[in-house]
Structure formats: C-alpha cells, structure tokens
N, C-alpha and C. Protein backbone atom coordinates (compact mmCIF):
# COMPACT_ATOMS: atom_id res chain seq x y z
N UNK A 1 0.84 -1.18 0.00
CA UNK A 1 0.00 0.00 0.00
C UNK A 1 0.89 1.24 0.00
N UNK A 2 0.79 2.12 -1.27
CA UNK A 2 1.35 3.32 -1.05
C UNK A 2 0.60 4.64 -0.02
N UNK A 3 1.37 5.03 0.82
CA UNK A 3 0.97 6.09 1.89
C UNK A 3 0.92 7.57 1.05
N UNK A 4 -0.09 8.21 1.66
CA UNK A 4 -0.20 8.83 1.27
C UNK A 4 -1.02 9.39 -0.44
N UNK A 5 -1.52 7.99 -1.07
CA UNK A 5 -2.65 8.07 -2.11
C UNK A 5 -3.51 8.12 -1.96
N UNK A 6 -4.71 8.29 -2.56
CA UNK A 6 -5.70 7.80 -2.54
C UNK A 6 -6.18 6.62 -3.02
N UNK A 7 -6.70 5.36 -2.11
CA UNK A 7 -7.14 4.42 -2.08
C UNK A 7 -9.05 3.93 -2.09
N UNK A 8 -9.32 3.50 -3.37
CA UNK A 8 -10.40 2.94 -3.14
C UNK A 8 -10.87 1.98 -1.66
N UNK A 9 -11.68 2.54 -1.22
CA UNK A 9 -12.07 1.35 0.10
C UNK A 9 -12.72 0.26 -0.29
N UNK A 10 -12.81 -0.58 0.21
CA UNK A 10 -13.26 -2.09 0.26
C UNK A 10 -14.48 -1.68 0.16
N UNK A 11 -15.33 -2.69 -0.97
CA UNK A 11 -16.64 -2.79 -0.94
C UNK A 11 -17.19 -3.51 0.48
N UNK A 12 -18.46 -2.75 0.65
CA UNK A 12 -19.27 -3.39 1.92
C UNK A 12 -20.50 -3.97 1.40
N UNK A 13 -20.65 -5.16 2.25
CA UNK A 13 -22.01 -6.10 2.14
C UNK A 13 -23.50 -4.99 2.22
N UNK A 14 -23.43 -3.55 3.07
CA UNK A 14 -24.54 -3.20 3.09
C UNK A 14 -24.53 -1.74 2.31
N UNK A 15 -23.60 -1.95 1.33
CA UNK A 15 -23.67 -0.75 0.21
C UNK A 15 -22.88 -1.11 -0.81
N UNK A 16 -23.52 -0.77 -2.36
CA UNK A 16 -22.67 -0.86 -3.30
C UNK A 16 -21.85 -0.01 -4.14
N UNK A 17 -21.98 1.46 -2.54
CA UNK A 17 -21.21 2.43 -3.49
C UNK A 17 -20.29 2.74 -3.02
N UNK A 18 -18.58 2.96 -3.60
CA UNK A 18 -17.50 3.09 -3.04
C UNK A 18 -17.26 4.47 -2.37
N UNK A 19 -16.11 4.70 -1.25
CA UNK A 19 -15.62 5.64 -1.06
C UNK A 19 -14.32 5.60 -1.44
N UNK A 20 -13.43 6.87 -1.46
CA UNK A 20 -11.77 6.82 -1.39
C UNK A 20 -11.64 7.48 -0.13
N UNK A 21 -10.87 6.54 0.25
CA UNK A 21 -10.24 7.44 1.33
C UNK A 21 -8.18 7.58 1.57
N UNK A 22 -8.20 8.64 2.07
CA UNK A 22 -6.66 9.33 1.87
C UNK A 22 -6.24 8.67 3.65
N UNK A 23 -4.74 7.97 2.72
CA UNK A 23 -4.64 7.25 3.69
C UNK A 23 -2.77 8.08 3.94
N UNK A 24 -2.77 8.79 5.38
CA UNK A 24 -1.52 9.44 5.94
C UNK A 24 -0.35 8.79 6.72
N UNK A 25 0.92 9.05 6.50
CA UNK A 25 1.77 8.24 7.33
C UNK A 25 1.53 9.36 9.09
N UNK A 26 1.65 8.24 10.00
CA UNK A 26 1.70 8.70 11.43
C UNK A 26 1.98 9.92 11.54
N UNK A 27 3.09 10.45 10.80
CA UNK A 27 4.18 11.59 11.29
C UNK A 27 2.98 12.88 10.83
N UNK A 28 2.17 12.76 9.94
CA UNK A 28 1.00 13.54 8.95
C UNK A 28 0.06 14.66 10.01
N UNK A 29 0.38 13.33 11.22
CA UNK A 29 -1.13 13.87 11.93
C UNK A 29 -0.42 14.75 13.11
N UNK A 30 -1.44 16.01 13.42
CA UNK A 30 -0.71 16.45 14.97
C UNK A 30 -1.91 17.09 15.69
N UNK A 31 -1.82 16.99 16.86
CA UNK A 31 -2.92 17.52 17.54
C UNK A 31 -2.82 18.58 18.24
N UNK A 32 -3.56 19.49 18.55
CA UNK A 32 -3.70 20.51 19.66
C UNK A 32 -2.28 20.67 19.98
N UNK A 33 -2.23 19.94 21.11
CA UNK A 33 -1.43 19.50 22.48
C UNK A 33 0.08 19.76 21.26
N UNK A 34 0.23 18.78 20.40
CA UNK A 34 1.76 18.52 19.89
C UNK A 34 2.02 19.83 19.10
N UNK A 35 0.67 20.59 19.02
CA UNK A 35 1.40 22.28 17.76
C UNK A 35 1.54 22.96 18.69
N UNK A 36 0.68 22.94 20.29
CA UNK A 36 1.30 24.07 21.28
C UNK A 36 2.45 23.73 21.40
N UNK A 37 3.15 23.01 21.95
CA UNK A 37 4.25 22.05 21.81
C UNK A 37 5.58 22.45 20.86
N UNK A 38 4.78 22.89 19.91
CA UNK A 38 6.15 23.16 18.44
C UNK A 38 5.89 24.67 18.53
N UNK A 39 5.17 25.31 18.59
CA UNK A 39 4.90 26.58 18.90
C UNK A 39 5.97 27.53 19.81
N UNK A 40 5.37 26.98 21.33
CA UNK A 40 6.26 27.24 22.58
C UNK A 40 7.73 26.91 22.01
N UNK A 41 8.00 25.73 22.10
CA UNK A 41 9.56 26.12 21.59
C UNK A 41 10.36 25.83 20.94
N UNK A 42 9.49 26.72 19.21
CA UNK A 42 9.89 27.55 18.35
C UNK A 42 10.78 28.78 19.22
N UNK A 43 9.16 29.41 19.60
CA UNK A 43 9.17 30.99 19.86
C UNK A 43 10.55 30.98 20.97
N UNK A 44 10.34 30.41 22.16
CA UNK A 44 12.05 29.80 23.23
C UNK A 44 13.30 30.39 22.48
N UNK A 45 12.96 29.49 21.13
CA UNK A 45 14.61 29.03 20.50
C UNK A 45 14.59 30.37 19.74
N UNK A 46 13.79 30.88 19.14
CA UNK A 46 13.96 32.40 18.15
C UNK A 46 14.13 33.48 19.11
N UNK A 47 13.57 33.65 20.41
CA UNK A 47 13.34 34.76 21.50
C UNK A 47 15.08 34.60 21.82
N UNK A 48 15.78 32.91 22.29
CA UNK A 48 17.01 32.68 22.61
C UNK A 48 17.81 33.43 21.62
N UNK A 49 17.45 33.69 20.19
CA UNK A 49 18.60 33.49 19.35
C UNK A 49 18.84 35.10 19.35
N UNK A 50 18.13 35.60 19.33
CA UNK A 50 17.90 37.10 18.78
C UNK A 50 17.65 38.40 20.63
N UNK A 51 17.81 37.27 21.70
CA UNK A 51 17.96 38.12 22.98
C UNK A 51 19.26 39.18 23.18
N UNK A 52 19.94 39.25 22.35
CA UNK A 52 20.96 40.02 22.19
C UNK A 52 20.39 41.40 21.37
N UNK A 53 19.59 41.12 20.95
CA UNK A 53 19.36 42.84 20.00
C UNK A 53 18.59 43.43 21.21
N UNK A 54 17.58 43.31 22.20
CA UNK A 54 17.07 44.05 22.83
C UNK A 54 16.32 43.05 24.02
N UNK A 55 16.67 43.88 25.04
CA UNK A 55 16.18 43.00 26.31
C UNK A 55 14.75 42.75 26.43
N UNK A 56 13.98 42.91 25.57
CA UNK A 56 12.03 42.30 25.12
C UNK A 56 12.32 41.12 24.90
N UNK A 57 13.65 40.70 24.33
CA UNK A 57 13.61 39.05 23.88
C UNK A 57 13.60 38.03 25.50
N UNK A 58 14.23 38.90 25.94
CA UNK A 58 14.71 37.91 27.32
C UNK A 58 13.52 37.96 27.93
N UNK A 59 12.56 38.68 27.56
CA UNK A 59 11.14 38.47 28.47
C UNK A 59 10.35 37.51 27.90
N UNK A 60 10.05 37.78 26.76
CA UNK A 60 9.65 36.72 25.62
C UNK A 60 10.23 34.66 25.54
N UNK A 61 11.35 35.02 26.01
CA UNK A 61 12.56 33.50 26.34
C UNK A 61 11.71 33.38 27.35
N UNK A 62 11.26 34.34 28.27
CA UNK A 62 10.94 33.57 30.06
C UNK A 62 9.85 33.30 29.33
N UNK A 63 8.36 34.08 28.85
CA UNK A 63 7.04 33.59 28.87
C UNK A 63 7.26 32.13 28.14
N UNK A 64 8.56 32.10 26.86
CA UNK A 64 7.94 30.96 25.99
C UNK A 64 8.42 29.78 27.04
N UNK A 65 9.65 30.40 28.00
CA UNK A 65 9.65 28.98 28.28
C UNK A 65 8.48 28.57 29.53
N UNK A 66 7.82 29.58 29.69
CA UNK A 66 6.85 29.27 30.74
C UNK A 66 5.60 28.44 29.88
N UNK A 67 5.53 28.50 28.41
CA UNK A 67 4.50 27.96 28.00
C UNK A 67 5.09 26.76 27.45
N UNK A 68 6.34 26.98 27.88
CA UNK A 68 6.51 25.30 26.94
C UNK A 68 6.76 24.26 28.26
N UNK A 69 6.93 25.04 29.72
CA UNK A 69 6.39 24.00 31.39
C UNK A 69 5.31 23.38 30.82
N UNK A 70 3.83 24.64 30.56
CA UNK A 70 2.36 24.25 30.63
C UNK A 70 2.06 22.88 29.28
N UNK A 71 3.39 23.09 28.22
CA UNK A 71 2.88 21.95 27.95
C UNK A 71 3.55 21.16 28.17
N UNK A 72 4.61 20.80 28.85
CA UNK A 72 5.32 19.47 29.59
C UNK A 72 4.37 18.99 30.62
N UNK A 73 3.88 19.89 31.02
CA UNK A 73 3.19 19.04 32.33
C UNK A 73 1.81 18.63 31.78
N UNK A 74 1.33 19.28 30.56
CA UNK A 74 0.10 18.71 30.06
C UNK A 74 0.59 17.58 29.35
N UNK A 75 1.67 17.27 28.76
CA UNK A 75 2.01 16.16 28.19
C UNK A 75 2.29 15.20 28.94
N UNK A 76 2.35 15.67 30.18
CA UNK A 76 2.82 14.22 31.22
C UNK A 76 4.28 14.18 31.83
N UNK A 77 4.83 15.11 31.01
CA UNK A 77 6.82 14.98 31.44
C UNK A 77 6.85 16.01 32.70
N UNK A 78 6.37 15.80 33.49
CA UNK A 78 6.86 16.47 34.37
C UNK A 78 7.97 16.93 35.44
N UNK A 79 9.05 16.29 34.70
CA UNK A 79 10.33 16.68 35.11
C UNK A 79 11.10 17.66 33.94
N UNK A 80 10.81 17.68 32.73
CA UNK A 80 10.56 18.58 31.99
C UNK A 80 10.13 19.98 32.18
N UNK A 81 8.88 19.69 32.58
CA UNK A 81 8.21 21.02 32.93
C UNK A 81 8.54 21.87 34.57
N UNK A 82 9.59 21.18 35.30
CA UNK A 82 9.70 21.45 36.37
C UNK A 82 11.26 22.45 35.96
N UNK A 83 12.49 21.65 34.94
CA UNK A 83 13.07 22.50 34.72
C UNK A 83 12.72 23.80 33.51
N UNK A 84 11.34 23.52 32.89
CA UNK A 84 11.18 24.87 32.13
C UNK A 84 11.00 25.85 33.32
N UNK A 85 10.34 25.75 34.31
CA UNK A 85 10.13 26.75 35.65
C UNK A 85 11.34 27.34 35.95
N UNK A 86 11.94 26.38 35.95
CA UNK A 86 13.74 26.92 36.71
C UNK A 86 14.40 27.78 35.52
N UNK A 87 13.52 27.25 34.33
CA UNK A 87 14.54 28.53 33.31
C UNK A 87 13.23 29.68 33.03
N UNK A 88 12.25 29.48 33.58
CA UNK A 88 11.67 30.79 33.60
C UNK A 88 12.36 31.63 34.09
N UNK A 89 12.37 31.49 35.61
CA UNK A 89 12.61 31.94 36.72
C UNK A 89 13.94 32.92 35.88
N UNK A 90 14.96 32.17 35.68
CA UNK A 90 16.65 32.53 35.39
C UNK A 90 16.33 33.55 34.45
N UNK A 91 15.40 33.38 33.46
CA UNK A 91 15.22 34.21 32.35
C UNK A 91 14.56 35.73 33.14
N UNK A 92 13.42 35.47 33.82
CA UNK A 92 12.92 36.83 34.50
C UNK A 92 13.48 37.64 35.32
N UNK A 93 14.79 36.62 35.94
CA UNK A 93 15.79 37.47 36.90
C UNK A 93 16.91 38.07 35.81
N UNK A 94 17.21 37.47 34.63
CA UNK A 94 18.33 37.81 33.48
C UNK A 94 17.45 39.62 33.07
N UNK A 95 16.16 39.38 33.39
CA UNK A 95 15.45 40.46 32.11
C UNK A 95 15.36 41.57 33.12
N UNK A 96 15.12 41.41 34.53
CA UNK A 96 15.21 42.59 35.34
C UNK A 96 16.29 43.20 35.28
N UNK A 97 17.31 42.25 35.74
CA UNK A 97 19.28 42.99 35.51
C UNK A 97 19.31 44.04 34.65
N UNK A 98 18.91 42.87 33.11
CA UNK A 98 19.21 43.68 31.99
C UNK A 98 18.37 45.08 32.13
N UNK A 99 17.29 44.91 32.51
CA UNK A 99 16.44 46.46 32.39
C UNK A 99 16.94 47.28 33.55
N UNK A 100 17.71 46.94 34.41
CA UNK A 100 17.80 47.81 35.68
C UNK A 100 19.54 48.74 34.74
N UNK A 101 20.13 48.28 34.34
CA UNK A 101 20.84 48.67 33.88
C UNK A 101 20.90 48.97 32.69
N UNK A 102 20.15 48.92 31.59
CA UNK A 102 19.68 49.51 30.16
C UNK A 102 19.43 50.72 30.81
C-alpha cells in the first residue's frame, strides 16, 4: 500500500457504493497538544537566538519557556516542565538585571 494516495475502500455487504479514502503516514497527523508544543519552543529558541538585539527578547525567552512548562506538564513529562520553571525563573531574573541597567 502506497501512503499517502488515494485508495479505493473495500466494498461493503450493506452498500454498493465506493468511497476513497486518503490514507496518511503517522508523522501527517498532529494535535492541539503537539502544535502548542512546536509553537512554545519555536518561539524559546527564536526569543534565545535574537535576545541580544534588545532585552524584550529575554522576556519573551521567560514567557515561551513558561508555555513550553504548561505543555510538559500537560504532556505528562513532568520533570521537563519542572526544569522549564527553573529557566523561567533565570530568564525573568536575566530580564530585570538587563532592564535595571539599560
């Protein structure tokens, strides 16, 4: 079976009219939960990369990594989400410094 074609479905005993249905490899599908997931830290890793042009990024690094805890612990890893806290935290104390002295 090729993935990803469209495949005639099997005739059924209580109908004689076909459907196609589009048949996806695993990796195809994502839910809710797994795009907040790629979202949060995206935004982490771009806020990380670019915290050098202006201290808004280092605030932005703390929230994303605070949303990428909410989804460790909604995903179940909660040792994960215990050190995104600890790099909140580092990030919101990094962003005061930086603003007390900007």
């Amino acid at each position: 079976m090729v993935r990803g074609k469209y495949h005639p479905a099997p005739p059924s005993s209580s109908s004689t009219r076909q459907s196609a249905t589009l048949i996806l490899p695993p990796a195809a599908h994502m839910d809710l939960l797994s795009l907040f997931g790629f979202a949060a830290t995206s935004l982490m890793l771009l806020c990380y990369a670019l915290e050098d042009r202006s201290v808004w990024f280092i605030l932005g690094f703390a929230a994303a990594c605070a949303l990428s805890g909410v989804y460790a612990f909604l995903q179940g890893a909660w040792p994960l989400g215990l050190v995104e806290i600890v790099f909140t935290v580092v990030a919101l104390r990094r962003f005061a410094v930086r603003l007390k002295t900007a």
